[in-house]
C-alpha atoms as a PDB file:
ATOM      1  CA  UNK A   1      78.503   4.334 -12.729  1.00  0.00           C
ATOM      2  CA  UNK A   2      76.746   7.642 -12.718  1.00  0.00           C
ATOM      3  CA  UNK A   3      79.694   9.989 -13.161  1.00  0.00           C
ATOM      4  CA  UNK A   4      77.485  12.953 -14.561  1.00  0.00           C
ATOM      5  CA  UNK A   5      75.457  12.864 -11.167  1.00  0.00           C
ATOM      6  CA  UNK A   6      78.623  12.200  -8.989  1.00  0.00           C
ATOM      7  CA  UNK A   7      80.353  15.580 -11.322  1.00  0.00           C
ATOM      8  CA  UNK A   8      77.686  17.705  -9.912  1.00  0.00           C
ATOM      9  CA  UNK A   9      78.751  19.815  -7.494  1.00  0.00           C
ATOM     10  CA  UNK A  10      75.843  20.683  -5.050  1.00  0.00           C
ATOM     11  CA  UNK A  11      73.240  17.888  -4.120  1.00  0.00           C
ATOM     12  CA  UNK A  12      70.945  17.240  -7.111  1.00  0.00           C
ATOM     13  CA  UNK A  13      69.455  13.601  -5.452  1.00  0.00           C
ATOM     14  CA  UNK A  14      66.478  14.481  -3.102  1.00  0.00           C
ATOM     15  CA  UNK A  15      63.896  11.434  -2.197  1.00  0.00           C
ATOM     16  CA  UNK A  16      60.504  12.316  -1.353  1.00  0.00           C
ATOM     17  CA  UNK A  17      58.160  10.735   0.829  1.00  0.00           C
ATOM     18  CA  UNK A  18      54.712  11.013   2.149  1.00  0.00           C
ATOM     19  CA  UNK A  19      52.949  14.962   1.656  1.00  0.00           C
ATOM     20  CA  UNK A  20      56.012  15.874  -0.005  1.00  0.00           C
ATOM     21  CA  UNK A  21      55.815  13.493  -3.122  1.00  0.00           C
ATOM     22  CA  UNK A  22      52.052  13.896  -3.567  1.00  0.00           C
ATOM     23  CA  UNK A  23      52.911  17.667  -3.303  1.00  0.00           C
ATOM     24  CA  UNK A  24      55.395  17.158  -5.975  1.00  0.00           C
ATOM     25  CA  UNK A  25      52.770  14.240  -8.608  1.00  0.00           C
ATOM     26  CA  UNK A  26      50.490  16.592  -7.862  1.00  0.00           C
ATOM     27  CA  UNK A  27      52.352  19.943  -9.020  1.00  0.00           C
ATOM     28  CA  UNK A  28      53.606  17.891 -12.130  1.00  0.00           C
ATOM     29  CA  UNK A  29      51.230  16.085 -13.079  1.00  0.00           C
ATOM     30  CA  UNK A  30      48.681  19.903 -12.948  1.00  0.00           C
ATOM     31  CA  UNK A  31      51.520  21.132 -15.095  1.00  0.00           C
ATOM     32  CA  UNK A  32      51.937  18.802 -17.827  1.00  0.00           C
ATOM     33  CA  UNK A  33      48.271  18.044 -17.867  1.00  0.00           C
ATOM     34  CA  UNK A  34      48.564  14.813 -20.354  1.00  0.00           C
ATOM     35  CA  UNK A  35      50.695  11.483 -19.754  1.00  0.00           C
ATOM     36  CA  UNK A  36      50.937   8.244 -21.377  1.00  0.00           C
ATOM     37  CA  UNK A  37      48.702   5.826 -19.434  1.00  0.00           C
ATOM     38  CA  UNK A  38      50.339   2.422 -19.914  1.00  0.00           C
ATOM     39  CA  UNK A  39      48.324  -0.933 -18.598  1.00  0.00           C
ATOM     40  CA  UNK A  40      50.001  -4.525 -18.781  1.00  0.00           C
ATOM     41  CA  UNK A  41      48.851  -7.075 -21.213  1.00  0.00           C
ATOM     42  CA  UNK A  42      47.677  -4.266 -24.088  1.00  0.00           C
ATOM     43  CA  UNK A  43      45.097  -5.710 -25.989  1.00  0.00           C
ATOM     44  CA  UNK A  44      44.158  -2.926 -28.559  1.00  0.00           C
ATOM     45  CA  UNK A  45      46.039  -1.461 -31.465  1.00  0.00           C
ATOM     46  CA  UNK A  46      48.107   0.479 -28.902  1.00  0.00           C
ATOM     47  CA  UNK A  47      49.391  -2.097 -27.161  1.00  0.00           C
ATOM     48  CA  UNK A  48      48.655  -0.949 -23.852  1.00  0.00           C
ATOM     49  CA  UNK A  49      49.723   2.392 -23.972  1.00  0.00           C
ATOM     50  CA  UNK A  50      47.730   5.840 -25.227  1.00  0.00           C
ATOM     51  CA  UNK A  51      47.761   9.503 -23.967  1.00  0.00           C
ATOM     52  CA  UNK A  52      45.157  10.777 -21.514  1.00  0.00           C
ATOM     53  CA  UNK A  53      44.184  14.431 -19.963  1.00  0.00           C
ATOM     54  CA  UNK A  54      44.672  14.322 -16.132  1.00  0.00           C
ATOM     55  CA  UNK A  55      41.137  15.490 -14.840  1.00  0.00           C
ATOM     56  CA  UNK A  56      42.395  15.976 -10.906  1.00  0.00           C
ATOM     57  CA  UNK A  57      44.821  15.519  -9.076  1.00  0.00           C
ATOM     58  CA  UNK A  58      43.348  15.428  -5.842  1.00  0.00           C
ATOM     59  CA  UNK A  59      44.343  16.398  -2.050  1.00  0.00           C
ATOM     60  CA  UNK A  60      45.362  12.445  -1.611  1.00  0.00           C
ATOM     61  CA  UNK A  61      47.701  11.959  -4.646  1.00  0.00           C
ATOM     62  CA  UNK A  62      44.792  10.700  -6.964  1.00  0.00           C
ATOM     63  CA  UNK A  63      45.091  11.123 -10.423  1.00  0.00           C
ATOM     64  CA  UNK A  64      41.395  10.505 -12.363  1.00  0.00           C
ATOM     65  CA  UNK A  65      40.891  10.355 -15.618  1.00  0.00           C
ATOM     66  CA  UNK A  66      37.564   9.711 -17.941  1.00  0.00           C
ATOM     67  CA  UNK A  67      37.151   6.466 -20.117  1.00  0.00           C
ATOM     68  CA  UNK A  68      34.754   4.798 -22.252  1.00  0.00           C
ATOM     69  CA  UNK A  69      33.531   1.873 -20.584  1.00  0.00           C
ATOM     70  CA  UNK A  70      33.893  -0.473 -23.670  1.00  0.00           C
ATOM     71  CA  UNK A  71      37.566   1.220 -24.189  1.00  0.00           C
ATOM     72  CA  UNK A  72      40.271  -1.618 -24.092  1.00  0.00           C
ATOM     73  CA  UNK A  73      41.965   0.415 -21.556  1.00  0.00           C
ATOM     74  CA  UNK A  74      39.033  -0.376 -19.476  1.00  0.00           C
ATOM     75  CA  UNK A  75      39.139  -3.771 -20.033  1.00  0.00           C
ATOM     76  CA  UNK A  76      42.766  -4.401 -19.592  1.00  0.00           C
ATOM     77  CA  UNK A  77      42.373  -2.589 -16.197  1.00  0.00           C
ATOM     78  CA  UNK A  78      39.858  -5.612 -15.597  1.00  0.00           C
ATOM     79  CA  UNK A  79      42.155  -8.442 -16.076  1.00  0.00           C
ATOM     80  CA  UNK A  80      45.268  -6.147 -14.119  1.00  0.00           C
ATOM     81  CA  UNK A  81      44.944  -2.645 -12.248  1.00  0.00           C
ATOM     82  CA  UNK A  82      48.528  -2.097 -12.107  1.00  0.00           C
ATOM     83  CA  UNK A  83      49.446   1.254 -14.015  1.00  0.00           C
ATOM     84  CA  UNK A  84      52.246   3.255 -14.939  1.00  0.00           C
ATOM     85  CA  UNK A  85      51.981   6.778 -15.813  1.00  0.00           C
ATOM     86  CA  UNK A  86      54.728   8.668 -17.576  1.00  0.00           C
ATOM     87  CA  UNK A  87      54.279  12.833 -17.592  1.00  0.00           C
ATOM     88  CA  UNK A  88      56.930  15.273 -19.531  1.00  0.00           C
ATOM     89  CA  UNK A  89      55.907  19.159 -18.390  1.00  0.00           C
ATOM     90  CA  UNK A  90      58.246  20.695 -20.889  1.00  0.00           C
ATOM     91  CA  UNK A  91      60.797  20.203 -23.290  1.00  0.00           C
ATOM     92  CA  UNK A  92      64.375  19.632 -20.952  1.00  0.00           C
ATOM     93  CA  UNK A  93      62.431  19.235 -17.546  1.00  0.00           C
ATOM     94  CA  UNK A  94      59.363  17.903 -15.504  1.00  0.00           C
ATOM     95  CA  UNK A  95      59.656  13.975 -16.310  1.00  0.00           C
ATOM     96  CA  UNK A  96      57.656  11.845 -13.768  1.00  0.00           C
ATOM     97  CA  UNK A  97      57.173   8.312 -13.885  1.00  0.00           C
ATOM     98  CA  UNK A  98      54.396   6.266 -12.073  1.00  0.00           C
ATOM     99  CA  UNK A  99      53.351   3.143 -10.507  1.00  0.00           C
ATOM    100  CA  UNK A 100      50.050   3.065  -9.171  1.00  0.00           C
ATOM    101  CA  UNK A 101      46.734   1.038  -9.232  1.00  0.00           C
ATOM    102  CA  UNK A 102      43.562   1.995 -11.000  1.00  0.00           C
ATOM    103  CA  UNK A 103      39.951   2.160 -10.045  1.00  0.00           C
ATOM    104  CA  UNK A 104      37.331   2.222 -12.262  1.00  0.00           C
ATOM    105  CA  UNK A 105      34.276   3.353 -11.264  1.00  0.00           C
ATOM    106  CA  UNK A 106      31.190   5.226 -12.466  1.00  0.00           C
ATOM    107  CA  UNK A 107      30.621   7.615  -9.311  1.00  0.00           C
ATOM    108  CA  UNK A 108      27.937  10.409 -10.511  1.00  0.00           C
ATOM    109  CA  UNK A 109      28.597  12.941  -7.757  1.00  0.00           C
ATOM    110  CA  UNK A 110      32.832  12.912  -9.434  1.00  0.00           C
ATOM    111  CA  UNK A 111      31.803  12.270 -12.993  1.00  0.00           C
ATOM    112  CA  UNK A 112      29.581  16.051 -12.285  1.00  0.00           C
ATOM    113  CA  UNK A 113      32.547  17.001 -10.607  1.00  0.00           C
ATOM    114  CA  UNK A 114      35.289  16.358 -13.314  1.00  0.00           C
ATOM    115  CA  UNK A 115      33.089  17.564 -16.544  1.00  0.00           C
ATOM    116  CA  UNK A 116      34.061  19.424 -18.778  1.00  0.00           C
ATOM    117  CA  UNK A 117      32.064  20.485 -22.072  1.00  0.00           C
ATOM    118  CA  UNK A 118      35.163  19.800 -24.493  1.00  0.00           C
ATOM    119  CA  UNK A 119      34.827  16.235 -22.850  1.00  0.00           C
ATOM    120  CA  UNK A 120      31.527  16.132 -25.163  1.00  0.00           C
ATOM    121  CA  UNK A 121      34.088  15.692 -27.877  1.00  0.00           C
ATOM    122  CA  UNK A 122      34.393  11.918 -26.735  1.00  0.00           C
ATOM    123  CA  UNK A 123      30.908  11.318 -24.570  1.00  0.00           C
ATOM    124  CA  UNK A 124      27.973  12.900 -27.261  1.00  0.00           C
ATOM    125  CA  UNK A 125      25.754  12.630 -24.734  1.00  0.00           C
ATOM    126  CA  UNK A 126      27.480  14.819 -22.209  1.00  0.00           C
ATOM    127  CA  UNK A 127      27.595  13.841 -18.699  1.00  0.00           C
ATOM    128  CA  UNK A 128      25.115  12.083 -18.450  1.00  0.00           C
ATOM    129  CA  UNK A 129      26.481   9.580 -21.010  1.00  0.00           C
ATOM    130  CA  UNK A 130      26.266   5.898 -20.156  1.00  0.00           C
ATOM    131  CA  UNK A 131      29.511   4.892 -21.683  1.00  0.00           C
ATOM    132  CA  UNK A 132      31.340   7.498 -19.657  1.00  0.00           C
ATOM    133  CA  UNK A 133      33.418   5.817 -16.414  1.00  0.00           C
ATOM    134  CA  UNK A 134      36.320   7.364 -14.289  1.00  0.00           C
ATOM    135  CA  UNK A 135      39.365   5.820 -13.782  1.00  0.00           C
ATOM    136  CA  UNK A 136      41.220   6.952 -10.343  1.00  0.00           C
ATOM    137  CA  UNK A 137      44.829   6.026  -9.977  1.00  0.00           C
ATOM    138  CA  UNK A 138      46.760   5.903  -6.385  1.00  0.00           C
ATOM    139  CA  UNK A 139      50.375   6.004  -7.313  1.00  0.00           C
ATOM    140  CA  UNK A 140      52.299   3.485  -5.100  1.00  0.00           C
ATOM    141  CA  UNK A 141      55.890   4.428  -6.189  1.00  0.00           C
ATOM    142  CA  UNK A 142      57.772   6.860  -8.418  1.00  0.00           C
ATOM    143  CA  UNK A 143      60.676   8.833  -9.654  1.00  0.00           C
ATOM    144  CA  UNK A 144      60.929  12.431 -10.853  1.00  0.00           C
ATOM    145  CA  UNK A 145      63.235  14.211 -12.981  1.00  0.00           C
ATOM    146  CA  UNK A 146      63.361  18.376 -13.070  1.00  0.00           C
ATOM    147  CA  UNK A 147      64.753  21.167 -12.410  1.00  0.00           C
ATOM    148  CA  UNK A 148      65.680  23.307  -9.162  1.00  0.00           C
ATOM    149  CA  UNK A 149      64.769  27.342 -10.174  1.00  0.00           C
ATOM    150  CA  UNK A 150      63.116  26.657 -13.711  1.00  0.00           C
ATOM    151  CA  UNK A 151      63.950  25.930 -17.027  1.00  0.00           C
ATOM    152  CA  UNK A 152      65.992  29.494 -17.743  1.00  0.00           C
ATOM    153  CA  UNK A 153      67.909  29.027 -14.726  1.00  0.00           C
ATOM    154  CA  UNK A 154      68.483  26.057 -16.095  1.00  0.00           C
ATOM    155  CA  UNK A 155      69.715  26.899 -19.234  1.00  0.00           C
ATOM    156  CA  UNK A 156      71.876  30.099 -17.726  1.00  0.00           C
ATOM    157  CA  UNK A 157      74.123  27.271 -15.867  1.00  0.00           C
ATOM    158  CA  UNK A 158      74.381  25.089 -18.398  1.00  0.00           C
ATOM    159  CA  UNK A 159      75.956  27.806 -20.640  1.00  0.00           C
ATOM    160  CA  UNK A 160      78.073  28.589 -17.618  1.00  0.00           C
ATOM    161  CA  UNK A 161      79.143  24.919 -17.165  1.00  0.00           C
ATOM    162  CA  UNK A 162      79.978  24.270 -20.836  1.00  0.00           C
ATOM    163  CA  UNK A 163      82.459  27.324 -20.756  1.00  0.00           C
ATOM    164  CA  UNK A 164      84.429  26.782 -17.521  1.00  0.00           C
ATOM    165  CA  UNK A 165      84.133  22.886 -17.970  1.00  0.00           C
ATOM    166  CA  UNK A 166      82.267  22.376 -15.327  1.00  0.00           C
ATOM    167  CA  UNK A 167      79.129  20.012 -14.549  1.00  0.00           C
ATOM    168  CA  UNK A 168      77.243  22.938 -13.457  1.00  0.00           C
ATOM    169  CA  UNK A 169      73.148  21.678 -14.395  1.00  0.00           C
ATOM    170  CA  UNK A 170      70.262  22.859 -12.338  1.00  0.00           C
ATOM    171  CA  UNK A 171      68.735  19.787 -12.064  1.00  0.00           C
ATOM    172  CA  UNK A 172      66.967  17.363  -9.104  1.00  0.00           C
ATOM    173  CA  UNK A 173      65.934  14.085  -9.230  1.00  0.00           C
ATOM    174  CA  UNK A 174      64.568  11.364  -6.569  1.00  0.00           C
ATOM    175  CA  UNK A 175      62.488   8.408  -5.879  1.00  0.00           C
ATOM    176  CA  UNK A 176      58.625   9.335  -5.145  1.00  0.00           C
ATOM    177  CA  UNK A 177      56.938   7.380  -2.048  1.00  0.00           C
ATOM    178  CA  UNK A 178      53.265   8.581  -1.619  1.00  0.00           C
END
């Protein structure tokens, strides 16, 4: 099992723990801005699962996002805060996966914080909207998929590994332990 990953030849497994994984969610999930935000027992149209724009993510790992308070996301999060969170930064690398546990929460001081006019697009009333709440996520557990010096690096030793026939891919992967 895992032959492509045993054919590499440097490391291309790292496990992060502690300030290095929320250095790494955090880097990601700035990067690819937008994830799927999946909650258990979907009770809308989407069954459970819609996009989202990453507000923050903060110092501590957070990740908060805006809601409407009458949203079914919201009130799926009621019945069951667990979360998963899937990012994709570009087109062959920066894949993240999430478990965490949501917050919701209607905290004026972060709501001033976090606005942002296009946000009007969703709250007509602006910030001061009374439909608007924040959602703040604290990922428990993860794992990451990307690459080591970028995307043309990437590519270079890919081209390179085809034509010696030779797993030669740029790429990193671990588990993620806030």
């Amino acid at each position: 099992m895992d032959s492509i990953n045993k054919n590499q030849p440097e490391e291309n497994r790292r496990d992060l723990r502690g300030m290095d994984a929320i250095a790494r969610i955090r880097a990601m999930a700035q990067a690819a801005k937008t994830c799927f935000f999946a909650t258990r027992g979907g009770e809308g149209p989407s069954r459970g699962v819609r996009p989202m724009s990453v507000l923050q993510a903060d110092e501590a790992g957070h990740l908060w996002f805006m809601s409407a308070a009458d949203s079914y996301k919201n009130a799926e999060l009621a019945d069951d805060s667990e979360v998963k969170l899937y990012f994709q930064v570009g087109t062959h690398s920066g894949f993240l996966e999430l478990d965490g546990v949501a917050r919701v929460s209607r905290d004026p001081a972060k709501i001033d914080e976090l606005w942002d006019l296009t946000l009007k697009t969703w709250f007509t009333e602006g910030k001061d909207d009374p439909r608007i709440t924040l959602i703040d996520v604290t990922p428990r557990a993860g794992y990451y998929w990307d690459t080591k010096h970028g995307e043309a690096v990437a590519g270079a030793r890919m081209l390179v590994g085809a034509a010696i026939g030779r797993t030669l891919d740029d790429s990193i992967e671990g588990r993620l332990l806030p």
